[in-house]
C-alpha atoms as a PDB file:
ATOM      1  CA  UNK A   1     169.296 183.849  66.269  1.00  0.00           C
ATOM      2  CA  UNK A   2     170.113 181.343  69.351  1.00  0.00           C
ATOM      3  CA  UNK A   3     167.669 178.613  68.835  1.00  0.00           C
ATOM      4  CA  UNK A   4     168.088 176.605  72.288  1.00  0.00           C
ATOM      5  CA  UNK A   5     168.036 177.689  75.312  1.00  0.00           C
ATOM      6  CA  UNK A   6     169.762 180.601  74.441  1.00  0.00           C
ATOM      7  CA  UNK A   7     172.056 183.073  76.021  1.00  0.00           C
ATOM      8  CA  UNK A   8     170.933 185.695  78.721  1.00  0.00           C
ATOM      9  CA  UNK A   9     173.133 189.183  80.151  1.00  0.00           C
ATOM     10  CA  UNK A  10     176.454 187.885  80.903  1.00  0.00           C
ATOM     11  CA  UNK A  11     176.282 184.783  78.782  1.00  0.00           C
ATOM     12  CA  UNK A  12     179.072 183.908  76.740  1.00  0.00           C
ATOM     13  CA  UNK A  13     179.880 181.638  73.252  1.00  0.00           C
ATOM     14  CA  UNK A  14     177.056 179.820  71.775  1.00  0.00           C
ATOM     15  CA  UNK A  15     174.373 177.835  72.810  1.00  0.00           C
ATOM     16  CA  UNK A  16     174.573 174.393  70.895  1.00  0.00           C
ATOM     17  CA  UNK A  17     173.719 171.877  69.877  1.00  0.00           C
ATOM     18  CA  UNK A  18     170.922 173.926  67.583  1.00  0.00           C
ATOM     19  CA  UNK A  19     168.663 172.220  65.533  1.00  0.00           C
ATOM     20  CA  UNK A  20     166.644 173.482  62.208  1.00  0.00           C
ATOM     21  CA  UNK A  21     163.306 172.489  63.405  1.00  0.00           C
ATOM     22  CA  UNK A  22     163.510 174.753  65.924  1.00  0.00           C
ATOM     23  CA  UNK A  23     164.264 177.641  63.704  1.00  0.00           C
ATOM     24  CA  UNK A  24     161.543 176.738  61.502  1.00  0.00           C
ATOM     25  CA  UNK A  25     158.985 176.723  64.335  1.00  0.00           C
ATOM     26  CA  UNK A  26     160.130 180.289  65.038  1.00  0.00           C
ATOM     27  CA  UNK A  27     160.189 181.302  61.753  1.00  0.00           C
ATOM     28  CA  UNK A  28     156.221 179.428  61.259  1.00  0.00           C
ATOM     29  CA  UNK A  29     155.126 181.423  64.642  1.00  0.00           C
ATOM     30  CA  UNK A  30     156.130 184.750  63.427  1.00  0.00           C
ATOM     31  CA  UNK A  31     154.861 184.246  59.848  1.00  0.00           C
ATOM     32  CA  UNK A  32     151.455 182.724  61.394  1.00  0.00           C
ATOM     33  CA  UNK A  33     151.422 186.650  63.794  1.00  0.00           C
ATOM     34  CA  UNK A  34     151.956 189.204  60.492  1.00  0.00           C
ATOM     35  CA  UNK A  35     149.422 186.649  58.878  1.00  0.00           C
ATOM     36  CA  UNK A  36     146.881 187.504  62.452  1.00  0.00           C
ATOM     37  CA  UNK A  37     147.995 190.699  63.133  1.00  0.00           C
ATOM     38  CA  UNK A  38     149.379 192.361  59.966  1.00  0.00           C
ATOM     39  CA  UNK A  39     152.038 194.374  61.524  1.00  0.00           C
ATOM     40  CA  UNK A  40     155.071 194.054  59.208  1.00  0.00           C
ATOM     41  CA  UNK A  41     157.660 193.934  61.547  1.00  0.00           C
ATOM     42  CA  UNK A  42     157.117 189.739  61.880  1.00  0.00           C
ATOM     43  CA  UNK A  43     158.565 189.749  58.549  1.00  0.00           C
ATOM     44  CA  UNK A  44     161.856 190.844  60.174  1.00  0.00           C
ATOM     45  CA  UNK A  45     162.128 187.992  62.217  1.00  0.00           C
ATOM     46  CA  UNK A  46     161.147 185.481  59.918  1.00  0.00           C
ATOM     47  CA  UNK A  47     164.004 187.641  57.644  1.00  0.00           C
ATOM     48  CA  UNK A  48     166.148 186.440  60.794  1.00  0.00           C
ATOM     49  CA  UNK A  49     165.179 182.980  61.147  1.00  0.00           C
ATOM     50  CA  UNK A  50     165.934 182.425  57.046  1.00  0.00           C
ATOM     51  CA  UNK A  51     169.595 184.329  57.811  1.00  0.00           C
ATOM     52  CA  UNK A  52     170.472 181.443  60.195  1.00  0.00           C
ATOM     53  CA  UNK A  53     170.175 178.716  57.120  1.00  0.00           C
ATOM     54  CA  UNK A  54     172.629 181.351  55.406  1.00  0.00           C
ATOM     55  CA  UNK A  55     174.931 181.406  58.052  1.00  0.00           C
ATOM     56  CA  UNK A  56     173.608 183.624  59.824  1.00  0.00           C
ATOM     57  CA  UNK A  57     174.142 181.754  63.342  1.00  0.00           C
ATOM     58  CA  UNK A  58     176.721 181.272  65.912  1.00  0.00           C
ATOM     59  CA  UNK A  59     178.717 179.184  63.950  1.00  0.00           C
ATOM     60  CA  UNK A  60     178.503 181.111  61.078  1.00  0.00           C
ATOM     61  CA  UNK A  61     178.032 178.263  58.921  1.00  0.00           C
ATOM     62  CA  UNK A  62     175.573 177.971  55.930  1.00  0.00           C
ATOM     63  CA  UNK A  63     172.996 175.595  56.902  1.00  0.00           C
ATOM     64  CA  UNK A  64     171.300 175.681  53.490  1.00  0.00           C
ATOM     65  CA  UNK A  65     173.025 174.037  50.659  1.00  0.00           C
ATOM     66  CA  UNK A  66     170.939 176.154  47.519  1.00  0.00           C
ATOM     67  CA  UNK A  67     172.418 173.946  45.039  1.00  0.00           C
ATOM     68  CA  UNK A  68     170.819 170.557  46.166  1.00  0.00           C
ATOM     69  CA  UNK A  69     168.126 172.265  48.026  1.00  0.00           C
ATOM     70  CA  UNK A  70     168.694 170.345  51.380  1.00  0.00           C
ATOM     71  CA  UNK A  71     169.324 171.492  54.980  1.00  0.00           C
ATOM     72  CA  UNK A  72     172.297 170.268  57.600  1.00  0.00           C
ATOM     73  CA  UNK A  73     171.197 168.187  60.584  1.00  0.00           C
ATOM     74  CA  UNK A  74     172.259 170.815  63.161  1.00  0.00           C
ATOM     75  CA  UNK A  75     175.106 173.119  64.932  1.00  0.00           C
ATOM     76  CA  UNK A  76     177.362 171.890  67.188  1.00  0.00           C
ATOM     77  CA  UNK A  77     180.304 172.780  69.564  1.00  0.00           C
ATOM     78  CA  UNK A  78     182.496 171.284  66.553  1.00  0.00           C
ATOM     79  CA  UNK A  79     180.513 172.568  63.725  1.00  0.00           C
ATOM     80  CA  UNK A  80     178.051 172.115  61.579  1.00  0.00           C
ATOM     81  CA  UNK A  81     176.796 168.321  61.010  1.00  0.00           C
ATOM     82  CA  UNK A  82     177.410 167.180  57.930  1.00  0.00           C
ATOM     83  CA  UNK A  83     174.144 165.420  57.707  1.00  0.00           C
ATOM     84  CA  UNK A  84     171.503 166.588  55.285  1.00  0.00           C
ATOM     85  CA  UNK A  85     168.259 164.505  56.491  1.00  0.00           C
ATOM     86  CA  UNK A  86     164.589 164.734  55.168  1.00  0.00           C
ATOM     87  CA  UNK A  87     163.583 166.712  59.007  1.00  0.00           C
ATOM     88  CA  UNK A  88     166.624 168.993  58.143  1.00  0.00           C
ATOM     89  CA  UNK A  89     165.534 169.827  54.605  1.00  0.00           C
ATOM     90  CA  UNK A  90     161.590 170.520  55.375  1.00  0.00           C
ATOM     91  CA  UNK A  91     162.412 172.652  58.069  1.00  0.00           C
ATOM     92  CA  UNK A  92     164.743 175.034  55.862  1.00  0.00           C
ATOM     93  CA  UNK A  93     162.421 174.415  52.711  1.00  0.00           C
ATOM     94  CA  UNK A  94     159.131 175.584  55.191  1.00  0.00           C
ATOM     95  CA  UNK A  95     161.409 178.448  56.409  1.00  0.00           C
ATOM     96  CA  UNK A  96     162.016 179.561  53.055  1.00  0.00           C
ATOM     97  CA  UNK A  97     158.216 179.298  52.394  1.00  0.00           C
ATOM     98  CA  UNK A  98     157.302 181.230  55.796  1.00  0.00           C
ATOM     99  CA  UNK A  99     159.790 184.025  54.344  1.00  0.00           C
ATOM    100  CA  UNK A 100     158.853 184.035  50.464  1.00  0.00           C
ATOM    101  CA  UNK A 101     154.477 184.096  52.298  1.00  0.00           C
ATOM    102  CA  UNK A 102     155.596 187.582  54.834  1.00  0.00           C
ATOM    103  CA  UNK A 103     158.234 189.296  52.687  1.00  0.00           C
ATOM    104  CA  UNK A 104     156.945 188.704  49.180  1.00  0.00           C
ATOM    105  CA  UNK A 105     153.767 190.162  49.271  1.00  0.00           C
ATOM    106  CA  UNK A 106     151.805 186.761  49.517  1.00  0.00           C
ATOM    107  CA  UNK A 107     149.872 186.606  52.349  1.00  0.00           C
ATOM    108  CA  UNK A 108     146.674 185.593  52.288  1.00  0.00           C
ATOM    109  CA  UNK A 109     144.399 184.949  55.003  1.00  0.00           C
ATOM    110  CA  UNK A 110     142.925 181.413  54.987  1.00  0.00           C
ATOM    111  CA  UNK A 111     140.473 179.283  57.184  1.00  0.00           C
ATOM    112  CA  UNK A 112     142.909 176.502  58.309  1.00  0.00           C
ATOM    113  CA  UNK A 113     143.920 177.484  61.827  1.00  0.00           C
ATOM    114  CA  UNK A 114     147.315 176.471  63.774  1.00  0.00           C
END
């Protein structure tokens, strides 16, 4: 997963600076289409989205520390930013969420609308 502008045929190396917040609005849009459409295969992407706060990214570099629960600021050409701030740690706690809702069995339709 790429989450900036990304990289097209013929593109090379990373795309960086990426952010978590962006990752987690990927991960909320394709929990939010299994929830609408109930085709399973949004769970794989939101499977994807997850693997990038495990270090699953172009850096790969854990952006999910599990043992305090918090989420790095972002990837850069250098690395990963050491920074664990409260935007940071929602977006990989609500990614976690969006992948615990499609891939443990718990979704459930509700009224609220996004």
């Amino acid at each position: 997963m790429t989450p900036v502008a990304g990289r097209g045929p013929g593109d090379r190396g990373p795309a960086l600076d990426q952010q978590p917040i962006e990752v987690a609005a990927i991960a909320e849009a394709c929990s939010r289409a299994r929830l609408v459409t109930g085709d399973p295969s949004w769970s794989d992407e939101v499977r994807i989205a997850w693997g990038w706060f495990e270090g699953d990214n172009d850096a790969a570099i854990a952006m999910f520390d599990p043992r305090t629960g918090a989420g790095y600021d972002g990837l850069t050409p250098v690395g990963r930013n050491e920074n664990r701030g409260t935007e940071s740690t929602l977006a990989a706690l609500s990614t976690l969420q969006c992948l615990r809702r499609c891939c443990e069995g718990r979704l459930e339709r509700t009224t609220a609308r996004a």
